[in-house]
N, C-alpha and C. Protein backbone atom coordinates (compact mmCIF):
# COMPACT_ATOMS: atom_id res chain seq x y z
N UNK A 1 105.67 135.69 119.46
CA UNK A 1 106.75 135.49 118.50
C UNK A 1 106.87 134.00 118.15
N UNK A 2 106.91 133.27 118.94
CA UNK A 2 106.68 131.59 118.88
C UNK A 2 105.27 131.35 117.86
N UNK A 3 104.57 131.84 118.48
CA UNK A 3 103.32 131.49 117.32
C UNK A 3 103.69 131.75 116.03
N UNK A 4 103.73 133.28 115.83
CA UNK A 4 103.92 133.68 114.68
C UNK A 4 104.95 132.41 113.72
N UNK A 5 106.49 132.24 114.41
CA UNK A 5 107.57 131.54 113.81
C UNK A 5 106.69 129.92 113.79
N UNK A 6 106.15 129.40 114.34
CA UNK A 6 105.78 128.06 114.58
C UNK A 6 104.80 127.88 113.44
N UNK A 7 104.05 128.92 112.95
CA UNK A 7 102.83 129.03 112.30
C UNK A 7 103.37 128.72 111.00
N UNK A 8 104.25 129.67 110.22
CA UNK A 8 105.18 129.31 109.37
C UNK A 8 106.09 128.18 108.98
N UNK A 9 106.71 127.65 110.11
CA UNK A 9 106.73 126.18 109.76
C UNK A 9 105.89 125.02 109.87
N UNK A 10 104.47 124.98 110.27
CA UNK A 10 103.73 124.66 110.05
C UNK A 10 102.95 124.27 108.49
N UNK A 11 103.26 125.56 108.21
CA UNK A 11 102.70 125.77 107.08
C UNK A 11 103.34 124.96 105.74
N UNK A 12 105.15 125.33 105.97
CA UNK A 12 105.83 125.01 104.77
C UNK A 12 106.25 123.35 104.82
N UNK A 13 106.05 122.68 106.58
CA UNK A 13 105.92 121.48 106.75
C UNK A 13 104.62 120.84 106.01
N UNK A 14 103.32 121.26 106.19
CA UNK A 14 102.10 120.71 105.46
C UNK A 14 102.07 120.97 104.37
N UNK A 15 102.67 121.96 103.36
CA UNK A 15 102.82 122.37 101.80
C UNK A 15 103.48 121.30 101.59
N UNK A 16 104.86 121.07 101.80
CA UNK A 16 105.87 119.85 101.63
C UNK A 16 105.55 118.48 101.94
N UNK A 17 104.68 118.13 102.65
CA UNK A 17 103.63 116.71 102.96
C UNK A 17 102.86 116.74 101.38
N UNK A 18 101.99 117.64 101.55
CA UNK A 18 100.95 117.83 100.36
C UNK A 18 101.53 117.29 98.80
N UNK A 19 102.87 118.20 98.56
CA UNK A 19 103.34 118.02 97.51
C UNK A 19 103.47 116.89 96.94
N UNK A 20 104.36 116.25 98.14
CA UNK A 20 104.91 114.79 98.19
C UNK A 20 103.87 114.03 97.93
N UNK A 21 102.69 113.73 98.41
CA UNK A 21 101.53 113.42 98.30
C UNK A 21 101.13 113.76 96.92
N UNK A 22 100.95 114.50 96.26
CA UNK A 22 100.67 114.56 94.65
C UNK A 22 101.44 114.65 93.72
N UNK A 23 102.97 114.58 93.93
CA UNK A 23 104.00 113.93 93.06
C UNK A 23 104.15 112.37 93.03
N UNK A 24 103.57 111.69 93.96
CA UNK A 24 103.31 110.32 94.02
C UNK A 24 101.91 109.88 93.44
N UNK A 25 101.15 110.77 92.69
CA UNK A 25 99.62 110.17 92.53
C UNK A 25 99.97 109.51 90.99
N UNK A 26 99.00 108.87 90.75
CA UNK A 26 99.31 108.86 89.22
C UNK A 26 98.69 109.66 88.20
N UNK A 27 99.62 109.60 87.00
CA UNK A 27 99.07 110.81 85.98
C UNK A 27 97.59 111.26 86.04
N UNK A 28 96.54 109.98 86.37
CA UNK A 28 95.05 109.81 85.47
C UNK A 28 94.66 110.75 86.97
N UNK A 29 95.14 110.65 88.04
CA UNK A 29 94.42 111.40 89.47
C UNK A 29 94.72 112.48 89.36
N UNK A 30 96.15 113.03 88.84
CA UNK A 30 96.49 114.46 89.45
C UNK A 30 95.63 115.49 89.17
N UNK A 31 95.19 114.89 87.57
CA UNK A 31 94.05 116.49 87.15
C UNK A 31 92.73 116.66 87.82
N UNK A 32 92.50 115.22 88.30
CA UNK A 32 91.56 115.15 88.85
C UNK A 32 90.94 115.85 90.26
N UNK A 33 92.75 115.65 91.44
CA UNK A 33 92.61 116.28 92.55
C UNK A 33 92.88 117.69 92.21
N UNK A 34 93.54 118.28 91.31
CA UNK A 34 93.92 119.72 91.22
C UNK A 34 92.64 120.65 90.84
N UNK A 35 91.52 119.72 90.15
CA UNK A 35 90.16 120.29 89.07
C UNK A 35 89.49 120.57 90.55
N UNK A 36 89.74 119.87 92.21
CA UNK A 36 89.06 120.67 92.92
C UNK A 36 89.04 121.93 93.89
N UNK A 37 90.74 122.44 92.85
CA UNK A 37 90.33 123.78 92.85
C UNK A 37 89.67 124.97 92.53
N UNK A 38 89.33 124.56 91.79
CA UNK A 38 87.73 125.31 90.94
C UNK A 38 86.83 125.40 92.03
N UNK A 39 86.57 124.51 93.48
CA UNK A 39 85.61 124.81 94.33
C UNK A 39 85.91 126.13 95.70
N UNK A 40 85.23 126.74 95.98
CA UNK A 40 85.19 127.17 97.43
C UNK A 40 85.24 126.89 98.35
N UNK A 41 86.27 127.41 99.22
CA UNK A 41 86.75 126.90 100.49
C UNK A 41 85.36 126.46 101.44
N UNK A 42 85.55 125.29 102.30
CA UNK A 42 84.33 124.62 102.65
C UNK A 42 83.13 124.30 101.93
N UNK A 43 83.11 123.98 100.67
CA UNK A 43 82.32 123.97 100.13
C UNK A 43 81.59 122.23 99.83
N UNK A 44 80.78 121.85 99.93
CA UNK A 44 80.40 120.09 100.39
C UNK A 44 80.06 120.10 98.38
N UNK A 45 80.88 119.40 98.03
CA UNK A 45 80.65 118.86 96.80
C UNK A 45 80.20 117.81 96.67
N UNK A 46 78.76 118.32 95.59
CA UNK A 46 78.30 116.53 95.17
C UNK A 46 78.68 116.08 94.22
N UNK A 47 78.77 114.55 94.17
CA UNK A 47 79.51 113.32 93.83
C UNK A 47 79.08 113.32 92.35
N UNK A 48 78.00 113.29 92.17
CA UNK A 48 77.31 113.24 90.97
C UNK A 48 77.90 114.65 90.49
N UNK A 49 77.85 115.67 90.60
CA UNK A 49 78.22 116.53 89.88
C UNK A 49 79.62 116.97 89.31
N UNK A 50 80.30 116.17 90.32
CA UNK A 50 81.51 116.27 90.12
C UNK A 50 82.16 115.45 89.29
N UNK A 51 81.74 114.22 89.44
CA UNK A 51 82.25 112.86 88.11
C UNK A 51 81.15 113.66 86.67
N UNK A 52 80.13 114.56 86.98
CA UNK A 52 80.12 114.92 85.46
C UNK A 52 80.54 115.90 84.91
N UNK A 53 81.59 116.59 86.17
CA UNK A 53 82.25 117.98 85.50
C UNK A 53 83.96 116.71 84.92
N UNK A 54 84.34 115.96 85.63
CA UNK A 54 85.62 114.96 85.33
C UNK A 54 85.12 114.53 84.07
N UNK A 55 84.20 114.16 83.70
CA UNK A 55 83.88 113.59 82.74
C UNK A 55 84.21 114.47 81.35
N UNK A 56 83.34 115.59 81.50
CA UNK A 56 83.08 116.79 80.32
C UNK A 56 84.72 117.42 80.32
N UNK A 57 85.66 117.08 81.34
CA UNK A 57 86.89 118.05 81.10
C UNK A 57 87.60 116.85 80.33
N UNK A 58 87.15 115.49 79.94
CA UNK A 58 88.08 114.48 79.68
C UNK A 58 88.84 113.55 80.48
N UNK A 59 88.94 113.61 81.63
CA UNK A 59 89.98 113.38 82.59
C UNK A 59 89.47 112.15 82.99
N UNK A 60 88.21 111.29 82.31
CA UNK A 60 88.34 110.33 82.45
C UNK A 60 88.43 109.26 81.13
N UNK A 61 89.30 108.76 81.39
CA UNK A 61 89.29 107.51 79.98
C UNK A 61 88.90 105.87 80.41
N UNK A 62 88.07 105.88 78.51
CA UNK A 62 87.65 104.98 78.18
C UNK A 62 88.19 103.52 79.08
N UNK A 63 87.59 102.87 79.26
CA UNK A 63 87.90 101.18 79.66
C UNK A 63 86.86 100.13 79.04
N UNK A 64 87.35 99.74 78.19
CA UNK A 64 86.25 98.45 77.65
C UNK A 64 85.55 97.78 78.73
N UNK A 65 84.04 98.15 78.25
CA UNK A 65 83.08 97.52 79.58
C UNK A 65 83.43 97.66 80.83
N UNK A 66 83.52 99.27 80.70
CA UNK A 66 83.31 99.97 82.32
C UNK A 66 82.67 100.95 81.60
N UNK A 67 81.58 101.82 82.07
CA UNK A 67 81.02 102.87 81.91
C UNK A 67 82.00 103.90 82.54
N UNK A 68 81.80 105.50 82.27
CA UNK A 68 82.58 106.34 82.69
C UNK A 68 82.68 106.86 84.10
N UNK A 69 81.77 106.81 84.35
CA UNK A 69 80.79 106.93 85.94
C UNK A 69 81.67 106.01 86.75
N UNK A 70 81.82 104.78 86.37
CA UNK A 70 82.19 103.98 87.21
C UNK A 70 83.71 103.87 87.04
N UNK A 71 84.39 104.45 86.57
CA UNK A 71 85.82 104.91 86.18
C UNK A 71 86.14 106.00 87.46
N UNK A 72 85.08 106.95 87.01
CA UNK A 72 86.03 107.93 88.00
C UNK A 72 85.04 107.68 89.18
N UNK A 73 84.23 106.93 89.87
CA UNK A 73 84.01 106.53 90.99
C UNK A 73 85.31 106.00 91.74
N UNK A 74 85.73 105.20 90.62
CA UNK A 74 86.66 104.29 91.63
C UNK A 74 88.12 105.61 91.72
N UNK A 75 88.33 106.82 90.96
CA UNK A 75 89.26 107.37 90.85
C UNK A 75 89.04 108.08 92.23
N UNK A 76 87.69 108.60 92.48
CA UNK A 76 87.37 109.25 93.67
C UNK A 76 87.85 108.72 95.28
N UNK A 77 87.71 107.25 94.52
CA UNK A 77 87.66 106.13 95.73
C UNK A 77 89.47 106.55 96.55
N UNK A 78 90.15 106.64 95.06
CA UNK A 78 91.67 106.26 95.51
C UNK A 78 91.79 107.51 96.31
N UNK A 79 91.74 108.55 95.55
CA UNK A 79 91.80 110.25 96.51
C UNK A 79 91.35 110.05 97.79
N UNK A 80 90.45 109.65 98.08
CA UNK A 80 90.04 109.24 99.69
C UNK A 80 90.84 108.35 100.27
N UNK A 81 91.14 107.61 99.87
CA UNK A 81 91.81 106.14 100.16
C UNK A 81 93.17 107.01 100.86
N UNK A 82 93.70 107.88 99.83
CA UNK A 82 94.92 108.39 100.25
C UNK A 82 94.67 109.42 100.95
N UNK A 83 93.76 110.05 101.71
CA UNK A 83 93.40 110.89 102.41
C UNK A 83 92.96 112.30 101.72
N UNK A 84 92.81 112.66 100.53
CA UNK A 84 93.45 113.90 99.76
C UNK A 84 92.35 114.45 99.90
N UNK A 85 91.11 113.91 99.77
CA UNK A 85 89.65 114.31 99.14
C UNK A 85 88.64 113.34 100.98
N UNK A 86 87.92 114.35 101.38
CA UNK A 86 86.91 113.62 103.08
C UNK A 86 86.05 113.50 102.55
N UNK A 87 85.04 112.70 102.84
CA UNK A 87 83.45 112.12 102.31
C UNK A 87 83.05 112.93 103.85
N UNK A 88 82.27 113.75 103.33
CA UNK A 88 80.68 114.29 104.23
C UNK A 88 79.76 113.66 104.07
N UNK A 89 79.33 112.70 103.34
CA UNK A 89 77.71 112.20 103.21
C UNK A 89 77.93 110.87 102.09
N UNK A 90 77.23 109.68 103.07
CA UNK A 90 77.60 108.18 102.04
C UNK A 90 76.04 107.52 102.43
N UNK A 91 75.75 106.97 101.14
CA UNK A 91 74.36 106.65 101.62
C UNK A 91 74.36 104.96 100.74
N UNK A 92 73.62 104.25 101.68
CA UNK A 92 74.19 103.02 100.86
C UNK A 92 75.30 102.74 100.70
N UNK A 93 76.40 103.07 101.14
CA UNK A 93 78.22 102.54 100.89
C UNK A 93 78.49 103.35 99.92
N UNK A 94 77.85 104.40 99.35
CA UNK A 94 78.58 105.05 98.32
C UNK A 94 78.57 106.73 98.46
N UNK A 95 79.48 106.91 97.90
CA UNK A 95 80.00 107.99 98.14
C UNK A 95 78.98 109.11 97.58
N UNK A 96 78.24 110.33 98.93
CA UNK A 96 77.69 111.07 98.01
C UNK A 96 78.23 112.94 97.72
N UNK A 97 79.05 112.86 99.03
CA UNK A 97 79.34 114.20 99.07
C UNK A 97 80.90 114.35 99.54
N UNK A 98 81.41 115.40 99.44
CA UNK A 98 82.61 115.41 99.95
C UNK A 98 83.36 116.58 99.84
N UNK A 99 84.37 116.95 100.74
CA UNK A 99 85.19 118.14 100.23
C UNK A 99 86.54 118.26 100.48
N UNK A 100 87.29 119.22 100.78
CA UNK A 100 89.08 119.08 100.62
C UNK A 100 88.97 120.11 102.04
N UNK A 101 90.00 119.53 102.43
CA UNK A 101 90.43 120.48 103.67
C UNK A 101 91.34 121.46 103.29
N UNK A 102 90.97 122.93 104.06
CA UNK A 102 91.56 123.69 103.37
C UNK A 102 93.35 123.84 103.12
N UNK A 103 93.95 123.73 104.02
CA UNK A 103 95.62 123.03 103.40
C UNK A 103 95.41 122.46 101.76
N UNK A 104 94.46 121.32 101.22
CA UNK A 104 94.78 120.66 100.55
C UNK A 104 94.25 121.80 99.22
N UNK A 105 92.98 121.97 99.26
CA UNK A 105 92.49 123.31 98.57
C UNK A 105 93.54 124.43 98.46
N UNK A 106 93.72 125.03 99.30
CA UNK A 106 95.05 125.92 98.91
C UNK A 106 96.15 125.45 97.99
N UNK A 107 96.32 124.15 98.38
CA UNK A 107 98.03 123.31 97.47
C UNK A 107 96.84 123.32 95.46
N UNK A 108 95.93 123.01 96.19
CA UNK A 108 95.39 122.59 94.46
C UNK A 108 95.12 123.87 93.97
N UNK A 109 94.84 124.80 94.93
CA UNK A 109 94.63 126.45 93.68
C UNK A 109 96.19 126.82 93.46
N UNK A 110 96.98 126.55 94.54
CA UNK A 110 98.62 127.44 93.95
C UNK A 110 98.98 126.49 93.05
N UNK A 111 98.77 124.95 92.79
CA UNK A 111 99.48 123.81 91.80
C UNK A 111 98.76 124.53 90.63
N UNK A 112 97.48 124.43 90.45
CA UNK A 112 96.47 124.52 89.09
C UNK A 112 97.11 126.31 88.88
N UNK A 113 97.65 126.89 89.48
CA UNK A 113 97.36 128.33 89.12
C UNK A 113 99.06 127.75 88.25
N UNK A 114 100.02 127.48 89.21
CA UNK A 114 101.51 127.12 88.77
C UNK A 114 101.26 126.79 87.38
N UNK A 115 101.05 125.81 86.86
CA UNK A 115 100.70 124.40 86.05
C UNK A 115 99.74 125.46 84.84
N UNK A 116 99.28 126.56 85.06
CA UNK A 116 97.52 126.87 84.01
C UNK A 116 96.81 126.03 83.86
N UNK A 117 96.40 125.26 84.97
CA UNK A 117 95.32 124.10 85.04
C UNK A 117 94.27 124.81 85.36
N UNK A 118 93.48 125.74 85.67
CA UNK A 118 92.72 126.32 85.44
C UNK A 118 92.36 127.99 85.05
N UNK A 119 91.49 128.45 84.71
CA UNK A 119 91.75 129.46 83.87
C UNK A 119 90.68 130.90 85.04
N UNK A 120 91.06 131.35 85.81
CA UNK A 120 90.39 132.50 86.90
C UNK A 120 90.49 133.70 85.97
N UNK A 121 88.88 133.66 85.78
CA UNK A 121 88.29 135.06 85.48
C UNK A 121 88.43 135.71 86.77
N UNK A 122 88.72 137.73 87.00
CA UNK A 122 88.76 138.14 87.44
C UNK A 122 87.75 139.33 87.16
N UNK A 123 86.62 139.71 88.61
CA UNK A 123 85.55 140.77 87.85
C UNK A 123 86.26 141.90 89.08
């Protein structure tokens, strides 16, 4: 009975961390951390593929003499920085792989589902 009750506040304690945590991001990150709900739980995302799915959704803007790449590198940078987004694999100092722990994955599929930030086909 303790488990069960403990498990539950567990839960609505780390939802309520999470939140807080992405009501404090800024505008240009939020779509960014929520777009990795589109991935599968445990799933090791690469770096490269992912700044060119950010890219193609828009979610990164222009900066005179910065390339785009190097825009949302550094956007990636901050998500880590703040814990949101773990690096699995860095080669040379840079970031090549990475994924969301599942707490944080869960908050970004119920936010993006809340929000219609992303659009789930159902077969």
């Amino acid at each position: 009975q303790v488990a069960n009750n403990l498990g539950t506040h567990i839960h609505n304690d780390s939802r309520a961390i999470v939140d807080q945590s992405y009501h404090v991001l800024p505008c240009h990150l939020k779509s960014c951390f929520l777009y990795f709900g589109a991935f599968l739980e445990d799933r090791v995302i690469d770096i490269s593929r992912l700044i060119r799915l950010w890219i193609s959704e828009s979610f990164i803007k222009s900066s005179e003499g910065r390339r785009l790449e190097d825009i949302a590198e550094g956007y990636l940078e901050n998500l880590i920085g703040r814990n949101l987004v773990m690096v699995t694999q860095r080669s040379d100092g840079m970031v090549k792989a990475c994924r969301l722990h599942d707490v944080l994955l869960d908050f970004c599929k119920e936010r993006a589902d809340e929000e219609n930030f992303l659009l789930w086909i159902k077969r």
